[in-house]
Protein backbone atom coordinates (compact mmCIF):
# COMPACT_ATOMS: atom_id res chain seq x y z
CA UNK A 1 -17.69 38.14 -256.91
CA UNK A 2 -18.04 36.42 -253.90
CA UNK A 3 -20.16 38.04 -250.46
CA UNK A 4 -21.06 36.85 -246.49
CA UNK A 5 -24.15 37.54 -245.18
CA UNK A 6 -24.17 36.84 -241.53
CA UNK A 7 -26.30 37.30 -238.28
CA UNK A 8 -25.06 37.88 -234.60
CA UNK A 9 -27.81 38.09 -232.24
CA UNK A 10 -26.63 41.04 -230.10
CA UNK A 11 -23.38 43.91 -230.14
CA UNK A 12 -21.17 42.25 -228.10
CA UNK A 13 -20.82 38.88 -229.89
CA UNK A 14 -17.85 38.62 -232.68
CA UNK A 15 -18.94 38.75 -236.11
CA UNK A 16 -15.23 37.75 -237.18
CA UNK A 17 -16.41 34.46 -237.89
CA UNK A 18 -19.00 35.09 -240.30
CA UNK A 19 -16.84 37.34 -242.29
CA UNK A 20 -14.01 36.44 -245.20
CA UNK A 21 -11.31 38.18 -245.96
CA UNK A 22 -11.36 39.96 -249.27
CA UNK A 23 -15.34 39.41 -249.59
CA UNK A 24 -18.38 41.83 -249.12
CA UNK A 25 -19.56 41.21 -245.48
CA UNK A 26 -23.50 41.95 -244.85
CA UNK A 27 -23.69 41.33 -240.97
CA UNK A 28 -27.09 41.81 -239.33
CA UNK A 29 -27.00 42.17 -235.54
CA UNK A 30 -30.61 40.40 -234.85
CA UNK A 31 -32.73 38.10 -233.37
CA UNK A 32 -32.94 34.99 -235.77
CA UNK A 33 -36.97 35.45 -235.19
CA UNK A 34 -36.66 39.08 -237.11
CA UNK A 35 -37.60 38.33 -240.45
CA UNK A 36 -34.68 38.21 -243.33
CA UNK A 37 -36.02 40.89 -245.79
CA UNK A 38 -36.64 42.90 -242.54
CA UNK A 39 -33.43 43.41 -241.52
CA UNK A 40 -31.27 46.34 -242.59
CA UNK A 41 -28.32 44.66 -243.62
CA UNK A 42 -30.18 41.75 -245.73
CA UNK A 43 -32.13 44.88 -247.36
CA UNK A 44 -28.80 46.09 -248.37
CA UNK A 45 -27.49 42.26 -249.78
CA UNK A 46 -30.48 42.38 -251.88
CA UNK A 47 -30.06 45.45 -253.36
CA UNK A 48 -26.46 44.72 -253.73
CA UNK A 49 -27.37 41.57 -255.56
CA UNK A 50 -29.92 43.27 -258.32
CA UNK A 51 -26.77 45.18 -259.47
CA UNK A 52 -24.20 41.86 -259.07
CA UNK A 53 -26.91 39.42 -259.98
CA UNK A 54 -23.57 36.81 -260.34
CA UNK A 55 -22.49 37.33 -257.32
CA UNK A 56 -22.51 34.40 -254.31
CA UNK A 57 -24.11 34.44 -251.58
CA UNK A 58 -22.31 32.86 -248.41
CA UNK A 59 -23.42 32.46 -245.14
CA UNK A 60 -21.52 29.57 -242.27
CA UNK A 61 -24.60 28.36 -241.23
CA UNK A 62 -28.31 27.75 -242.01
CA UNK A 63 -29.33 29.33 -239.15
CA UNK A 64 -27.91 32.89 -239.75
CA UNK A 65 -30.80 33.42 -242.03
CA UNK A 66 -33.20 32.87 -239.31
CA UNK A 67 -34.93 30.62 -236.83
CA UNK A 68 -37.94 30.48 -238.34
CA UNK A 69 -38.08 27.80 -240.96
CA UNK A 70 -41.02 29.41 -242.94
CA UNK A 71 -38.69 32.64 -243.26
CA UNK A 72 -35.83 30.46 -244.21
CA UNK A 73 -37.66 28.97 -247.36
CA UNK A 74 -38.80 32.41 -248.60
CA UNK A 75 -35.86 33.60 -248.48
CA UNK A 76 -34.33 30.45 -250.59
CA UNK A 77 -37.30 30.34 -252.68
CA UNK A 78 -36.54 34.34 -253.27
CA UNK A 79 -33.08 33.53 -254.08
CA UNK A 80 -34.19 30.82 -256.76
CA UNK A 81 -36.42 32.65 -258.34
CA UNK A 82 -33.78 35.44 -258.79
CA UNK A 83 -30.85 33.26 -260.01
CA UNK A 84 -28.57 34.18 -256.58
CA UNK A 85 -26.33 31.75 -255.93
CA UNK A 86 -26.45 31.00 -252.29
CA UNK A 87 -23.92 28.78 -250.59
CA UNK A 88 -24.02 27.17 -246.86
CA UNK A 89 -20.11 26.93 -245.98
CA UNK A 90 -20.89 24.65 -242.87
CA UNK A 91 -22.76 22.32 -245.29
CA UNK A 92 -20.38 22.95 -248.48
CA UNK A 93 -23.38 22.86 -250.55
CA UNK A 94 -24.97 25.66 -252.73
CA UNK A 95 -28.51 26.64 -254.29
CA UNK A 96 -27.69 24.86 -257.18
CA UNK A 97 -27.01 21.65 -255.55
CA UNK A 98 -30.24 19.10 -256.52
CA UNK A 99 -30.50 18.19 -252.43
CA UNK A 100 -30.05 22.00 -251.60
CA UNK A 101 -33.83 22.37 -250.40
CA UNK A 102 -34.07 19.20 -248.92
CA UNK A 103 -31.02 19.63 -246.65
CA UNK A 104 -31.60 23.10 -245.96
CA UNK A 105 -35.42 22.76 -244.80
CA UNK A 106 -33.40 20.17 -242.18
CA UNK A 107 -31.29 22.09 -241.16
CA UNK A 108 -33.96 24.99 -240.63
CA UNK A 109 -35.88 23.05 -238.70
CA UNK A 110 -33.08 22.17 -236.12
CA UNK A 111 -32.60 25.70 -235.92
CA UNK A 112 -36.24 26.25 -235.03
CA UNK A 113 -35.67 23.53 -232.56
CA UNK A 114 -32.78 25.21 -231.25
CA UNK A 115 -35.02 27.97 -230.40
CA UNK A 116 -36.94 26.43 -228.48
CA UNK A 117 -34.25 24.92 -226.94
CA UNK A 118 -32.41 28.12 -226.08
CA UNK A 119 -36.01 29.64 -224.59
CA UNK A 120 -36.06 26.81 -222.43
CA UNK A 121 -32.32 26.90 -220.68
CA UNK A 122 -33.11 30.88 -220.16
CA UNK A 123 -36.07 30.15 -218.34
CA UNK A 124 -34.12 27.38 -216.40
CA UNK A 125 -31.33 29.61 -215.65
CA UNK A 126 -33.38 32.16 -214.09
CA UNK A 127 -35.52 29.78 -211.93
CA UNK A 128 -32.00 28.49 -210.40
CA UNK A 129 -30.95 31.83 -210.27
CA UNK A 130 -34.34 33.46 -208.39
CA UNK A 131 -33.93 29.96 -205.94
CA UNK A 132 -30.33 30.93 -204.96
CA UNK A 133 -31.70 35.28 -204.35
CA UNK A 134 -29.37 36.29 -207.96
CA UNK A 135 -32.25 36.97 -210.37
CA UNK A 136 -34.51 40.09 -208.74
CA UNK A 137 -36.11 41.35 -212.06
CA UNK A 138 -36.43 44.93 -211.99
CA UNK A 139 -36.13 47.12 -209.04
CA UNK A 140 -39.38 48.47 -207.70
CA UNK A 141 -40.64 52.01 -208.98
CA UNK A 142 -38.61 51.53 -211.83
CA UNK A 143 -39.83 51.85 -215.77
CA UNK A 144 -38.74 51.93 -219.15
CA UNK A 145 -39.54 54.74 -221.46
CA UNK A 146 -41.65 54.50 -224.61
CA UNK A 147 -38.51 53.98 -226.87
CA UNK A 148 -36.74 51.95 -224.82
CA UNK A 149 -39.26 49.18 -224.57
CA UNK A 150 -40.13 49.40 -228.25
CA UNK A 151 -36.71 48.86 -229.17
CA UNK A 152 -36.07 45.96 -226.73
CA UNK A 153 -39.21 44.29 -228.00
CA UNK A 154 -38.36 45.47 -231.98
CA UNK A 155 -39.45 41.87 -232.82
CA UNK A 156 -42.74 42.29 -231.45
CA UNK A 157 -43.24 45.79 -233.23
CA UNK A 158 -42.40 43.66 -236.63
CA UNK A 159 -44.87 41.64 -235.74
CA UNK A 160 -47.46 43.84 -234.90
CA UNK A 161 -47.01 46.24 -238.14
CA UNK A 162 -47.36 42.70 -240.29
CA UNK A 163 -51.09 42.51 -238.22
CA UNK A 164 -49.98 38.86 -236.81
CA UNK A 165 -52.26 37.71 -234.25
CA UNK A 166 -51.05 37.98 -230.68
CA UNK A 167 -50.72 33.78 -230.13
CA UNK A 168 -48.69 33.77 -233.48
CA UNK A 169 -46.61 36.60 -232.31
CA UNK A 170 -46.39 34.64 -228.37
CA UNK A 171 -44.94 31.66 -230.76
CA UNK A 172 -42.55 33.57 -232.92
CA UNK A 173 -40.97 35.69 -229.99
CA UNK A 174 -41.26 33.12 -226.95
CA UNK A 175 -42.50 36.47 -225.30
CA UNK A 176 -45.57 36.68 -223.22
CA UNK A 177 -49.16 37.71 -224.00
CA UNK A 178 -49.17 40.39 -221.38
CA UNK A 179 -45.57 41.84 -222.77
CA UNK A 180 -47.15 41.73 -226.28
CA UNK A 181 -49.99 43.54 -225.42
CA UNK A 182 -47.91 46.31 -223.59
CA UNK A 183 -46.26 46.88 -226.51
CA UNK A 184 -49.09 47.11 -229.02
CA UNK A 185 -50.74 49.55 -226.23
CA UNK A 186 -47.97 51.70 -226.59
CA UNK A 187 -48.26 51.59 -230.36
């Protein structure tokens, strides 16, 4: 039996091309920083897997397991050590390919890069926007509720409960100290 486990980032982005037809689709809507065994519908692939143990895993791309390339090699090393196939369609290699680790600890690592790249455009995008009066932030007198900023910082919360320190969590999220601490207060 074959399965997809994918990743999109937020609700409005297609998940149509992470999915086969006729397979089980897992798709996680997530920031590639969350954890995998964190995420509800990796939680549910796993538990899928213990009762289809010969089942295959497929994802289109390294970097739907994560950004983070320590997460990415758990998550391998977890599927190893459980006998789960796990096959990278963009690479057309599986877990039991001899080069599989090697290739895929690349290819994580350009997706941590990409991260950083990404970080970097947004932050460029809103300086050009602020310069030309488009980006205002928030209006004044204006707040978020309790709920509402825990769930727009979820990654931070993660985080937090796993008692990372607050430059480790910085790192992970690309979010600042002072946002970090906000949210910890509120915890």
């Amino acid at each position: 039996m074959n399965i997809t486990y994918g990743r999109i980032s937020t609700s409005e982005q297609n998940e149509d091309r992470q999915t086969t037809k006729g397979y089980k689709s897992f798709i996680d809507t997530c920031s590639g920083v969350i954890p995998f065994f964190e995420r509800p519908q990796a939680k549910k692939l796993i538990a899928f897997l213990k009762l289809n143990p010969e089942a295959t895993t497929n994802i289109i791309a390294v970097d739907r397991l994560g950004r983070n390339l320590n997460d990415i090699r758990n998550t391998i090393e977890y599927f190893k050590a459980n006998n789960y196939t796990l096959k990278i369609e963009t690479l057309g290699i599986d877990s039991n390919s001899p080069i599989f680790k090697m290739i895929v600890s690349l290819m994580g690592t350009l997706a941590e890069h990409e991260k950083e790249i990404i970080a970097e455009r947004c932050k460029q995008g809103i300086e050009i926007a602020k310069t030309k009066g488009l980006y205002t932030g928030r209006k004044p007198g204006t707040k978020d509720n309790r709920e509402k900023i825990l769930s727009k910082h979820n990654d931070i919360v993660l985080c937090l409960n796993q008692k990372m320190k607050i430059t480790d969590i910085a790192n992970v999220t690309n979010k600042t100290r002072a946002t970090i601490y906000k949210v910890k207060d509120i915890l």
